[in-house]
N, C-alpha and C. Protein backbone atom coordinates (compact mmCIF):
# COMPACT_ATOMS: atom_id res chain seq x y z
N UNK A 1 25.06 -21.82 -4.33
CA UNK A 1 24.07 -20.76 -4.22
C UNK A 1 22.94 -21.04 -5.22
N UNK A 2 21.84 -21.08 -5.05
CA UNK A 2 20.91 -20.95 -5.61
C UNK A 2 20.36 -19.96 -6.38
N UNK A 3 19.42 -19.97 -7.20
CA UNK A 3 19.58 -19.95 -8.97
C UNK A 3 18.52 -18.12 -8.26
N UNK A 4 17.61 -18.48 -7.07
CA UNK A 4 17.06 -17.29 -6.69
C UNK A 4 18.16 -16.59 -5.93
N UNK A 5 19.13 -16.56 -5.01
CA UNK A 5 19.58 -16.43 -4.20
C UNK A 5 20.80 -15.28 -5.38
N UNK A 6 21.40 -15.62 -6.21
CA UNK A 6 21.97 -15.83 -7.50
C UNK A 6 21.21 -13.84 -7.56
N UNK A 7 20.57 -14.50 -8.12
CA UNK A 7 19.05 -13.43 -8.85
C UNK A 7 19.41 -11.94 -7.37
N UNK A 8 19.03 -12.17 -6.36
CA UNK A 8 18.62 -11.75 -4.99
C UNK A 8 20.28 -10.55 -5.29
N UNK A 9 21.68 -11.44 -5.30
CA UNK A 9 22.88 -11.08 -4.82
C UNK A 9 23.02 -10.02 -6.46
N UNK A 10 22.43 -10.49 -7.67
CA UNK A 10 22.57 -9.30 -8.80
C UNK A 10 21.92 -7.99 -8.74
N UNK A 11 20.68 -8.18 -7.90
CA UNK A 11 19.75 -7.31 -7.57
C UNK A 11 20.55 -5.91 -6.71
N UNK A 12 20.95 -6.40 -5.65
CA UNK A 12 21.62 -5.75 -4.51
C UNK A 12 22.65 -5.07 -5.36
N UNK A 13 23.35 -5.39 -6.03
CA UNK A 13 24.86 -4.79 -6.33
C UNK A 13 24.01 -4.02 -7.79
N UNK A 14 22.94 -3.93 -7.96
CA UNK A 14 22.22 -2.95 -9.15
C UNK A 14 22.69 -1.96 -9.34
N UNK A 15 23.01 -1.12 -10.52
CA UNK A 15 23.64 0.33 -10.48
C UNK A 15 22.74 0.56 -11.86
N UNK A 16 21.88 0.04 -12.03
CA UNK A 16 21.26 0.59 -13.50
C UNK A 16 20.91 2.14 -13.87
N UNK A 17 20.80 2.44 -12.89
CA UNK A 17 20.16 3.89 -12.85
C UNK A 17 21.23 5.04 -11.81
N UNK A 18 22.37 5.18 -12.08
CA UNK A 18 23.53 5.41 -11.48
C UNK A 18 23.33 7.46 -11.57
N UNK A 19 22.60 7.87 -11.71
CA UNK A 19 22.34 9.16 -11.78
C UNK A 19 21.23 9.46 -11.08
N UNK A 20 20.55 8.67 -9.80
CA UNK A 20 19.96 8.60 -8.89
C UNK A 20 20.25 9.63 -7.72
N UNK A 21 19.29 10.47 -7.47
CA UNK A 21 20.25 11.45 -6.20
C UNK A 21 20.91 11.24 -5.53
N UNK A 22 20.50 10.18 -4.94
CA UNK A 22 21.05 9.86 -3.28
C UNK A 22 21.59 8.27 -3.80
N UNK A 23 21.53 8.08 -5.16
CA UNK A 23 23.03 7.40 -5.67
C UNK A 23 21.70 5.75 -5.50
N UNK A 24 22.50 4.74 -6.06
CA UNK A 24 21.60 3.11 -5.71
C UNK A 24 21.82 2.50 -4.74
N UNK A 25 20.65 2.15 -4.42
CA UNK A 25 20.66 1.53 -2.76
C UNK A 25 19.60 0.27 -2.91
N UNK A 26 19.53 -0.61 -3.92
CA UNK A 26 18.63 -1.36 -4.01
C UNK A 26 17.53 -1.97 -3.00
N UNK A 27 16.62 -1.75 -2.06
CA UNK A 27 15.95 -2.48 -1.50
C UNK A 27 14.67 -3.15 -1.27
N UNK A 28 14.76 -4.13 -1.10
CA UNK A 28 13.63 -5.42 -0.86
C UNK A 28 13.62 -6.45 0.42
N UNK A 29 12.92 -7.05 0.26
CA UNK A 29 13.20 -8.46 1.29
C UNK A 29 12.11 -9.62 0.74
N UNK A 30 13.30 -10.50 0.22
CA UNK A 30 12.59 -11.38 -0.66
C UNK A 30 13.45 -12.42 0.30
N UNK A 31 12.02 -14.05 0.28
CA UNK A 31 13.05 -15.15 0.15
C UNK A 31 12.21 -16.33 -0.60
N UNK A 32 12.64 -17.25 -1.05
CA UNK A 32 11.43 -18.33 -1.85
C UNK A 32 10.69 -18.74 -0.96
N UNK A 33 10.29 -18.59 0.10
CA UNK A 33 8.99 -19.09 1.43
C UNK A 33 8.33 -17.99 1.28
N UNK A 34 8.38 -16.84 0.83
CA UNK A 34 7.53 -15.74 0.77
C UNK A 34 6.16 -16.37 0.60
N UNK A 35 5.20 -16.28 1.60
CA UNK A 35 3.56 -16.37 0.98
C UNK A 35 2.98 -15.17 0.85
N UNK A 36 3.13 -14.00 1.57
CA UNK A 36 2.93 -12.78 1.94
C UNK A 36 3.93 -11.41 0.95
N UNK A 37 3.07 -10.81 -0.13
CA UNK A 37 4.09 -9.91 -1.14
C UNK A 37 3.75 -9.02 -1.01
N UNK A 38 4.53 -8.09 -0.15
CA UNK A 38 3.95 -6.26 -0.18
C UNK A 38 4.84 -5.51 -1.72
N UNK A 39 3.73 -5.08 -2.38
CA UNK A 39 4.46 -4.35 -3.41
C UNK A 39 3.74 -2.60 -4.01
N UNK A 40 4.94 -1.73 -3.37
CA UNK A 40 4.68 -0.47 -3.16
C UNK A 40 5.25 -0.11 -4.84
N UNK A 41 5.38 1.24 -4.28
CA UNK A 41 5.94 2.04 -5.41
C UNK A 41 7.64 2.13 -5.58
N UNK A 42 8.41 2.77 -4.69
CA UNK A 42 9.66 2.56 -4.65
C UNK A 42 10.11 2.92 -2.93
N UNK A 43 11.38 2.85 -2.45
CA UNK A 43 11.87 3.23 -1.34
C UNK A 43 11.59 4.48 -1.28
N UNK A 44 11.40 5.59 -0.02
CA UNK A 44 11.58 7.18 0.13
C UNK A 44 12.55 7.21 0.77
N UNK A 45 12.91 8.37 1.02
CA UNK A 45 14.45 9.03 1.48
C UNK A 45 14.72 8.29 2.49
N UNK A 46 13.97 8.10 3.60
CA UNK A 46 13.91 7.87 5.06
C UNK A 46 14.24 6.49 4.78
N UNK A 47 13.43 5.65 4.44
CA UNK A 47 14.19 4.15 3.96
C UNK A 47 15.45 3.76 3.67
N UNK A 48 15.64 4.93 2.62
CA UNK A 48 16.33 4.99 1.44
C UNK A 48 18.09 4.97 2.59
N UNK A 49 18.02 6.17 3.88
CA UNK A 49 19.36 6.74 4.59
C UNK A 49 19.09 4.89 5.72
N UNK A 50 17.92 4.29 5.67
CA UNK A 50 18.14 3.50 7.03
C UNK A 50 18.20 1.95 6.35
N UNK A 51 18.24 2.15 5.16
CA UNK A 51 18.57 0.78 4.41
C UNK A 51 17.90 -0.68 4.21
N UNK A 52 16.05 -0.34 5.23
CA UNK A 52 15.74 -1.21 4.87
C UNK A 52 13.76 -0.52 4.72
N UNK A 53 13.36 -1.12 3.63
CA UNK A 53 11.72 -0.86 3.42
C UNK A 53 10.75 -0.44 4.24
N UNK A 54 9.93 0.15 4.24
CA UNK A 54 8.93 0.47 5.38
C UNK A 54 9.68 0.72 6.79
N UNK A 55 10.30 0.92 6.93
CA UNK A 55 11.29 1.33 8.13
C UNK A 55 10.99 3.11 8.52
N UNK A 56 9.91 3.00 8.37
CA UNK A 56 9.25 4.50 8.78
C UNK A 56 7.86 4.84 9.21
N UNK A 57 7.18 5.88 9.60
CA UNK A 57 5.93 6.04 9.79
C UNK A 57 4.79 5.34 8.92
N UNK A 58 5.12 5.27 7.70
CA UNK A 58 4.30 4.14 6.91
C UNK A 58 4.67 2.92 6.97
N UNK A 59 5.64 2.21 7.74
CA UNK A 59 5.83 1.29 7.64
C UNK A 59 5.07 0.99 9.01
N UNK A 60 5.33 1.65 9.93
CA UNK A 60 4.64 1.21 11.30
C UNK A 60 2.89 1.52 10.95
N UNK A 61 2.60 2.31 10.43
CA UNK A 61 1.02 2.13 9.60
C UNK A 61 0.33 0.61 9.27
N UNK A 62 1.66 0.17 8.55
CA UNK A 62 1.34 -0.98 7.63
C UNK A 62 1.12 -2.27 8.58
N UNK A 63 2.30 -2.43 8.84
CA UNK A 63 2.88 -3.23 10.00
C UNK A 63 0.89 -3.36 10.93
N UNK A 64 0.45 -2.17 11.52
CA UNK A 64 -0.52 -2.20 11.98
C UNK A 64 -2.10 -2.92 11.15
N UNK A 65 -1.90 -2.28 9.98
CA UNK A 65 -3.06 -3.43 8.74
C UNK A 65 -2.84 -4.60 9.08
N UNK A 66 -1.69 -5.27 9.14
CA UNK A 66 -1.10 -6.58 8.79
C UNK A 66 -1.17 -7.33 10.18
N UNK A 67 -1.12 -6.44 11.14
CA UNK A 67 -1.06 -6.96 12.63
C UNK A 67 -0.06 -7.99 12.74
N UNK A 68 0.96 -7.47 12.53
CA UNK A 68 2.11 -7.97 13.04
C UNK A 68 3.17 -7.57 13.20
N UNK A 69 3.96 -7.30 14.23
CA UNK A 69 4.92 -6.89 14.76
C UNK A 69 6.50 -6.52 14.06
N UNK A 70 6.88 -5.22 14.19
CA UNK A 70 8.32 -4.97 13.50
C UNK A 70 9.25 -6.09 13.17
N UNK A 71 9.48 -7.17 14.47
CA UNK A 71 10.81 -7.93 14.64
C UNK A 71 10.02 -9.07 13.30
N UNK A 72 8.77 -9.36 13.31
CA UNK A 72 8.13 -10.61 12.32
C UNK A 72 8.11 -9.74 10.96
N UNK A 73 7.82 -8.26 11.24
CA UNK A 73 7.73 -8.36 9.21
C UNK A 73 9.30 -8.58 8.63
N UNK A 74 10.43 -8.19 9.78
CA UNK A 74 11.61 -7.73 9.04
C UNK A 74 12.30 -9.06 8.95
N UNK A 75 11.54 -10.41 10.09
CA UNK A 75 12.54 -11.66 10.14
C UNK A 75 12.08 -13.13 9.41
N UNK A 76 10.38 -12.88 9.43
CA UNK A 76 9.89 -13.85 8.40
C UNK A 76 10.06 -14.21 7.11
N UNK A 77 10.65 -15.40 6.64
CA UNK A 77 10.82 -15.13 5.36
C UNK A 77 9.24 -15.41 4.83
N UNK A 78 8.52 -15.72 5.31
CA UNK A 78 7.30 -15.60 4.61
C UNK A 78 6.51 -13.94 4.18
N UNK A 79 7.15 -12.94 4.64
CA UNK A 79 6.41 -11.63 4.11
C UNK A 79 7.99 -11.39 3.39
N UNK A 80 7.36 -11.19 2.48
CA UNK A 80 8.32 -10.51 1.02
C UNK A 80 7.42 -8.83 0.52
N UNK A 81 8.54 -7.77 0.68
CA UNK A 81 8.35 -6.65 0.11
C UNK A 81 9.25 -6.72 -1.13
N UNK A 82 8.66 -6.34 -2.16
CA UNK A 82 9.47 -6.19 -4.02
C UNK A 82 8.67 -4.64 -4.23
N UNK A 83 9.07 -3.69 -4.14
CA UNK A 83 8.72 -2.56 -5.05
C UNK A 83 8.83 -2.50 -6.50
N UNK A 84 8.00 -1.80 -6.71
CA UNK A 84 8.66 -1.81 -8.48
C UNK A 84 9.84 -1.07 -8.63
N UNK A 85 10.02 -0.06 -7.99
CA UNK A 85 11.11 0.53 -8.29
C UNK A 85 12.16 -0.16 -6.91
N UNK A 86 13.62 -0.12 -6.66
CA UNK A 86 14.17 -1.01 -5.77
C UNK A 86 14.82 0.39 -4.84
N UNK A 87 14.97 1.57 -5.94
CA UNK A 87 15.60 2.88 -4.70
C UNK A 87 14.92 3.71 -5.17
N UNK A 88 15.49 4.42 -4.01
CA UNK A 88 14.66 5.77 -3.90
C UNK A 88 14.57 6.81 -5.07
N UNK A 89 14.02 7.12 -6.13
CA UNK A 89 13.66 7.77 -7.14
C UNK A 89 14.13 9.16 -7.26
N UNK A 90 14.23 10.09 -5.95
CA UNK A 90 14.24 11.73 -5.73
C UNK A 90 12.78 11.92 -5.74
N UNK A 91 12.83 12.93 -5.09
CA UNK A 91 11.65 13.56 -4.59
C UNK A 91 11.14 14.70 -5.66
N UNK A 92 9.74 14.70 -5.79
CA UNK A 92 9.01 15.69 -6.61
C UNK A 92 8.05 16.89 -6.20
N UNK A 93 7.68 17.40 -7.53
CA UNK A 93 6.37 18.13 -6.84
C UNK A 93 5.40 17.70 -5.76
N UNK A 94 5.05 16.73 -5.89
CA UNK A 94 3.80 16.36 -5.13
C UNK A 94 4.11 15.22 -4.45
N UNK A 95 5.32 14.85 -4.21
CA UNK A 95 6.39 13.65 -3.17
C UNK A 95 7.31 13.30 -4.13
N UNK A 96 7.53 11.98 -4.08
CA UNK A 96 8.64 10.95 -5.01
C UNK A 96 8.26 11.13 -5.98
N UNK A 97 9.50 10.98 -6.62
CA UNK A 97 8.82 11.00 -8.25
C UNK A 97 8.56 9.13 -8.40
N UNK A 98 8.02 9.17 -9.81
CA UNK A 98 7.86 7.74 -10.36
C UNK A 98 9.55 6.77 -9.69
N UNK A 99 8.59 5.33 -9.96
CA UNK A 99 10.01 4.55 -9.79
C UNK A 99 10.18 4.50 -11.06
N UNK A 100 11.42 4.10 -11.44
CA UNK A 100 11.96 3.99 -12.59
C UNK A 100 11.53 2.44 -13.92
N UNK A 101 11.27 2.72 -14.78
CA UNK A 101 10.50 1.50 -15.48
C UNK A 101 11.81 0.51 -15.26
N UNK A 102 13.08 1.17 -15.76
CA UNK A 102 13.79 0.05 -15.89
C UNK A 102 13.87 -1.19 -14.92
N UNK A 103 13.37 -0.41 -13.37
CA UNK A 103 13.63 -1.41 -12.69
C UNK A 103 13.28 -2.67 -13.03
N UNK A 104 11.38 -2.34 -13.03
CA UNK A 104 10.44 -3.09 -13.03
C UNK A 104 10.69 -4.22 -14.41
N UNK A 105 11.18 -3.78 -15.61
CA UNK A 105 11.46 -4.52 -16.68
C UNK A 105 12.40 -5.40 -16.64
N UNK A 106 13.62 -5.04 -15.48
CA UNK A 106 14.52 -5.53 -15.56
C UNK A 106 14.25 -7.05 -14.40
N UNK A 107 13.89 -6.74 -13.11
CA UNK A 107 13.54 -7.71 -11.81
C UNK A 107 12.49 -8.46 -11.83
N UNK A 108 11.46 -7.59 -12.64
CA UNK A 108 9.83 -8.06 -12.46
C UNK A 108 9.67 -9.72 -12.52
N UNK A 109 9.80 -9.54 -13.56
CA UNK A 109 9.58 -11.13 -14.40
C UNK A 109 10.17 -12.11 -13.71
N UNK A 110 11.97 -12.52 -13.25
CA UNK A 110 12.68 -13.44 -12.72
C UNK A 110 11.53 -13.55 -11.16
N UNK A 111 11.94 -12.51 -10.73
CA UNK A 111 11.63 -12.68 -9.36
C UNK A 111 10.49 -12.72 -9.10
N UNK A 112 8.97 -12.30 -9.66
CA UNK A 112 7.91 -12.92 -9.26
C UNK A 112 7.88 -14.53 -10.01
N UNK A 113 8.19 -14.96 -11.07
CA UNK A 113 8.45 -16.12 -11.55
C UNK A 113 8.76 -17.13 -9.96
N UNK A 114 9.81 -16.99 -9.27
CA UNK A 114 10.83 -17.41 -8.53
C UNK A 114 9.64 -17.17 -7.40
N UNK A 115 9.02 -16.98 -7.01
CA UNK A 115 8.42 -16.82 -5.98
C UNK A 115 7.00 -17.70 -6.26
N UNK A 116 7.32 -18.94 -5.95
CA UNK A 116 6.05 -19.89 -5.56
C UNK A 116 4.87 -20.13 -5.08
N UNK A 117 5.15 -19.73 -3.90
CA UNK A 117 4.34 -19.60 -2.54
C UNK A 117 3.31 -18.19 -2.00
N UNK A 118 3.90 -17.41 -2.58
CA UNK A 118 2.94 -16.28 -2.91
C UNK A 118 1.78 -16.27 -2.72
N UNK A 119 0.44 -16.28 -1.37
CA UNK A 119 -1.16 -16.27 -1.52
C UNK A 119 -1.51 -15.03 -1.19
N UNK A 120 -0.86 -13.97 -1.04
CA UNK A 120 -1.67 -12.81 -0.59
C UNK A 120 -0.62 -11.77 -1.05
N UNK A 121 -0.80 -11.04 -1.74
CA UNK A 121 -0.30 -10.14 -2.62
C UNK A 121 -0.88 -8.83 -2.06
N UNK A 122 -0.10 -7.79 -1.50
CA UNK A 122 -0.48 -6.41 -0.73
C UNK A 122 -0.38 -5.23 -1.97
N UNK A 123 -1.26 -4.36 -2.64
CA UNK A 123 -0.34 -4.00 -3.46
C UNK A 123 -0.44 -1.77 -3.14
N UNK A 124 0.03 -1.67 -2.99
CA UNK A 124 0.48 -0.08 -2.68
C UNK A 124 0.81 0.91 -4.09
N UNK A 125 -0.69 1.77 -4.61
CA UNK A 125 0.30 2.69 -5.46
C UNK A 125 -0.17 2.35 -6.59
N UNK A 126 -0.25 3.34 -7.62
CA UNK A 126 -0.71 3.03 -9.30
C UNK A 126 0.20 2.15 -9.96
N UNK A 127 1.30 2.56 -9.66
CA UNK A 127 2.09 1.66 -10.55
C UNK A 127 2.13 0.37 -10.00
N UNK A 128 2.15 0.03 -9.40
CA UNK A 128 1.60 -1.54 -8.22
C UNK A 128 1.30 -2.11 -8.99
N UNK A 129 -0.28 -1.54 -9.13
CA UNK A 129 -1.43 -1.49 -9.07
C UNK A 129 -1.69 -2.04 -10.88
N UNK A 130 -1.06 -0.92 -11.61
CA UNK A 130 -0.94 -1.78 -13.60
C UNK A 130 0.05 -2.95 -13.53
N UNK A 131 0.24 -2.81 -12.71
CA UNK A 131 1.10 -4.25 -12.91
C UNK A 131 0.52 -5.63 -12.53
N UNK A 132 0.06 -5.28 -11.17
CA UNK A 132 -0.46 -6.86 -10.60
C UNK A 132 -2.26 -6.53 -10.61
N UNK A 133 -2.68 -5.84 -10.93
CA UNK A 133 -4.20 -5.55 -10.99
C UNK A 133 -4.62 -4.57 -12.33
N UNK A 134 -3.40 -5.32 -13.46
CA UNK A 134 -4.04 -4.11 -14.55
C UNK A 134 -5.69 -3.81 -14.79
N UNK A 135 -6.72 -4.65 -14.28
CA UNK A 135 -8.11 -4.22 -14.92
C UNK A 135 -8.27 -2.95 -13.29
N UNK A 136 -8.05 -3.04 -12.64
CA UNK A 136 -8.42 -1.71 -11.75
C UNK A 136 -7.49 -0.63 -12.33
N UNK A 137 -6.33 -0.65 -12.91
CA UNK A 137 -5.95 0.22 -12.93
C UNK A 137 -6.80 1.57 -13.37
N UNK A 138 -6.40 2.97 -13.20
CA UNK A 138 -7.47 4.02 -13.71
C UNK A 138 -8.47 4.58 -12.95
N UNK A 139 -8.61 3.72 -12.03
CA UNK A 139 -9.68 4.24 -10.86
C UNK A 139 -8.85 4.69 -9.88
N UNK A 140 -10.53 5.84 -9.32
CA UNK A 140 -9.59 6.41 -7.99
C UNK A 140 -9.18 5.36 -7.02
N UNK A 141 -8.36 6.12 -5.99
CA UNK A 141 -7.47 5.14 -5.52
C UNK A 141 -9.10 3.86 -4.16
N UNK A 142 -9.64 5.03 -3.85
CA UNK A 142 -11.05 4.37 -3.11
C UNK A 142 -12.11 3.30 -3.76
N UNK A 143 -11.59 3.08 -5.02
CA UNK A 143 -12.34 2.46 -6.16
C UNK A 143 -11.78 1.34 -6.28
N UNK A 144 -10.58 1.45 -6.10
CA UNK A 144 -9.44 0.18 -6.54
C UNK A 144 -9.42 -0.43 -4.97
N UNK A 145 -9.38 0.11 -4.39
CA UNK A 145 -9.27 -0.58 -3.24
C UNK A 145 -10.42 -1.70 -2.32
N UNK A 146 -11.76 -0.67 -2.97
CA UNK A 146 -13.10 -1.03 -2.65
C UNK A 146 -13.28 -2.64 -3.57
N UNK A 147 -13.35 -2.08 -5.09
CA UNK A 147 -13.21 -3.72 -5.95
C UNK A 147 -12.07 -4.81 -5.58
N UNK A 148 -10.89 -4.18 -5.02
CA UNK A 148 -10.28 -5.40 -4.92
C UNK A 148 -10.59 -6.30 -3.51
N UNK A 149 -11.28 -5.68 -2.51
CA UNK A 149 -11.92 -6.32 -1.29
C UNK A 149 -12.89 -7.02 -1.92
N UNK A 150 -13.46 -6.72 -3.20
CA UNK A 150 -14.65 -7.57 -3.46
C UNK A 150 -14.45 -8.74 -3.70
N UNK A 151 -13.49 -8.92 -4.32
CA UNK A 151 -12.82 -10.15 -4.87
C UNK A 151 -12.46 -11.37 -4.10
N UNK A 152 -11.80 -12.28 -4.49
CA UNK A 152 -11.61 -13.59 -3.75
C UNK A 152 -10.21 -14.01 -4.35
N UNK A 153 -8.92 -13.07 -4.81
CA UNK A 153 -8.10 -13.26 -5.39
C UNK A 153 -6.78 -13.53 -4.84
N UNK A 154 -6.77 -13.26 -3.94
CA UNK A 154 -5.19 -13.42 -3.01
C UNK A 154 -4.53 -11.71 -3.36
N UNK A 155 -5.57 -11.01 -3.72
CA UNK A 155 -4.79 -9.42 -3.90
C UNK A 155 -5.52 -8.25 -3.12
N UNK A 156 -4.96 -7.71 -2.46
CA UNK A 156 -5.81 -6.69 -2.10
C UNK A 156 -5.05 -5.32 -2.32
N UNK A 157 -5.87 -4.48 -2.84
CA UNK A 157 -5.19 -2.88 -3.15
C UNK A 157 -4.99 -2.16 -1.72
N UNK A 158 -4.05 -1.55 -1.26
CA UNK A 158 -4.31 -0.76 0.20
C UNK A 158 -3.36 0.75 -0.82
N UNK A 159 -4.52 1.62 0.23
CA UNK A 159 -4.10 3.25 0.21
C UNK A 159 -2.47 3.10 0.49
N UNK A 160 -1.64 4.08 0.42
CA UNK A 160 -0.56 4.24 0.85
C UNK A 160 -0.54 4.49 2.22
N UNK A 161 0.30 3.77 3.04
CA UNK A 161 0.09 4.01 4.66
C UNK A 161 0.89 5.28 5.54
N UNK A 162 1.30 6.07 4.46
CA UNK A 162 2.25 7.31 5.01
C UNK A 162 0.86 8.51 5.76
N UNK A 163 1.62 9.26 6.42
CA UNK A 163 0.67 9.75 7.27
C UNK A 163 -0.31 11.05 6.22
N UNK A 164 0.55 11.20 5.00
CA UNK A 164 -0.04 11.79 4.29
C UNK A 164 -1.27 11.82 3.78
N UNK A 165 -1.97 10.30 3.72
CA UNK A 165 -3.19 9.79 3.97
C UNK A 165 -4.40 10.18 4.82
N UNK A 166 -3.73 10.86 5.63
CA UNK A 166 -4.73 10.62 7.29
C UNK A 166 -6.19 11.05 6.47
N UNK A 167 -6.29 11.85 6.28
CA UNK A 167 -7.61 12.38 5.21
C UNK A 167 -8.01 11.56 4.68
N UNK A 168 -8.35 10.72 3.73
CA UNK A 168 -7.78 9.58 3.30
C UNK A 168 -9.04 8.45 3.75
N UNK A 169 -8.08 8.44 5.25
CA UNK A 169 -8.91 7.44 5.81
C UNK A 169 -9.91 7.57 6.50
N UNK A 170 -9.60 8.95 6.92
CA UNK A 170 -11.08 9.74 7.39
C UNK A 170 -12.41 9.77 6.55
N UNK A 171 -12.06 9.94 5.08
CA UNK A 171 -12.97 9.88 4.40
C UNK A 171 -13.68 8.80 4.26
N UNK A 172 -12.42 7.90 4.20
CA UNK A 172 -13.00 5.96 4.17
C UNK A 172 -12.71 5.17 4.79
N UNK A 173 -13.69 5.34 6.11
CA UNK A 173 -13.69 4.98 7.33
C UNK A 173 -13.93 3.15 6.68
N UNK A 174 -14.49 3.10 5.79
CA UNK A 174 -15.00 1.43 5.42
C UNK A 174 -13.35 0.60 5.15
N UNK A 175 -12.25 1.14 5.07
CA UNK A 175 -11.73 0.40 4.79
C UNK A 175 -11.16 -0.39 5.86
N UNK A 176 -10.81 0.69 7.06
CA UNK A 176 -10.09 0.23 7.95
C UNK A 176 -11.17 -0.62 9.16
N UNK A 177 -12.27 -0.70 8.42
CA UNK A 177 -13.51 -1.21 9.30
C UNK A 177 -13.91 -2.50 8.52
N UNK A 178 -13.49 -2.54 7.41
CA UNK A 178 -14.20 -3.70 6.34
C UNK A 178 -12.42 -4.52 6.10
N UNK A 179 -12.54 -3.69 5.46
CA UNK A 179 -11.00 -4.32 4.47
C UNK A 179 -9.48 -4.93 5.77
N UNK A 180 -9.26 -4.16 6.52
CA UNK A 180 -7.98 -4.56 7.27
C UNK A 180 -8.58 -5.94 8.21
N UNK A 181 -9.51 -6.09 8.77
CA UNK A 181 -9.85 -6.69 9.44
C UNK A 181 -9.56 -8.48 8.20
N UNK A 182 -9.95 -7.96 6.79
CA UNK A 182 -9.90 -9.67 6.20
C UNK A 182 -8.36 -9.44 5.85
N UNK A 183 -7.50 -8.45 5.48
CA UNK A 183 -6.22 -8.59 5.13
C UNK A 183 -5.34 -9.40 6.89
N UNK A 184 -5.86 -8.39 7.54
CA UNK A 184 -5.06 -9.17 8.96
C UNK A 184 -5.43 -10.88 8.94
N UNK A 185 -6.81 -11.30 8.86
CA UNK A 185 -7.37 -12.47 9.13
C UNK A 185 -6.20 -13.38 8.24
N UNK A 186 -6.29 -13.19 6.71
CA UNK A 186 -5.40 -13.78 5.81
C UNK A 186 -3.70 -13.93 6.14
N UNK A 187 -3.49 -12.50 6.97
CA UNK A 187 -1.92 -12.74 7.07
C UNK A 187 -1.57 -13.84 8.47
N UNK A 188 -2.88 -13.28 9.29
CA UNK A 188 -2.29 -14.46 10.39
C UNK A 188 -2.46 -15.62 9.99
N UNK A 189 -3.09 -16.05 9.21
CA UNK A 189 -3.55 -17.71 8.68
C UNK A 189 -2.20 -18.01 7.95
N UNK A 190 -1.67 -17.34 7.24
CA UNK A 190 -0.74 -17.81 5.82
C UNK A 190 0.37 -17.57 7.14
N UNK A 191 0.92 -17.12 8.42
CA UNK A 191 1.72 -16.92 8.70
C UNK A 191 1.92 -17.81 9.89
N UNK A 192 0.66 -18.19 10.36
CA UNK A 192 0.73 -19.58 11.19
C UNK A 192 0.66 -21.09 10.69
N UNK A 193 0.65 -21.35 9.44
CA UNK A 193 0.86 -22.46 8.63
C UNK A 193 1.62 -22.80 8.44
């Protein structure tokens, strides 16, 4: 077994945070061919009961940015989802609460290390967002998203794709008119190579 693979099988059997509501359910989908890294905030409930990432109305959102099909995001090893947090957090005032730091302190480092191939980095969410784009961090979320289209970095910031948004995108009609059109262009290129 291999030294990532290794890493992958410690991940899964995680119990760090064992006072979790709905208990640890670690999930991701990582493999070392990953070129493609979606990295949200943590799993929600709905994920959380069906055991695998984006496996919900925001995931079929996303899936649609990316223009590509359920059976390819869930079977390619070239698209890799890593949240910062790996389960579902419990739910808050105003949705999920935070993911948990420990996760991120604990996975972060090995596993983006371990991941080579990496050219297009998706990133979902503030906490994403200080992590793999600390100079945007702090801006509204239309700000971060707008500068990181400006760029030429292999990163792009996207809104959260839950339907909670819809407003959202109504307001910023430029993204899904400017921005998805070069994120799709990039994923079909890195995914037909």
């Amino acid at each position: 077994m291999s030294d990532f693979e290794t890493l992958k099988t410690k991940m899964r059997a995680c119990a760090l945070c064992t006072d979790l509501p709905l208990g640890p359910n670690p999930l991701f989908q990582l493999s070392d061919k990953a070129r493609i890294l979606i990295v949200g905030q943590a799993p929600g409930r709905i994920t959380h009961s069906k055991g695998r990432p984006f496996d919900d109305p925001s995931g079929d959102r996303l899936r649609n940015w990316l223009a590509i099909d359920k059976d390819r995001f869930y079977s390619d090893p070239k698209v890799g989802i890593f949240p910062m947090g790996l389960c579902f957090p419990g739910g808050g005032a105003g949705g999920d609460k935070p993911p948990r730091k420990i996760c991120a302190t604990t996975w972060r480092a090995p596993v983006l290390s371990a991941l080579q191939d990496v050219r297009l980095t998706l990133i979902l969410g503030a906490y994403a967002i200080a992590w793999h784009a600390p100079s945007l961090r702090g801006l509204s979320v239309a700000d971060a998203v707008r500068r990181s289209g400006e760029r030429d970095d292999g990163n792009f910031i996207l809104p959260h794709p839950s339907p909670r948004n819809n407003r959202w995108l109504k307001n910023n009609p430029w993204f899904e008119a400017d921005i998805v059109p070069r994120i799709q262009r990039s994923v079909y290129s890195l995914l037909s190579s």
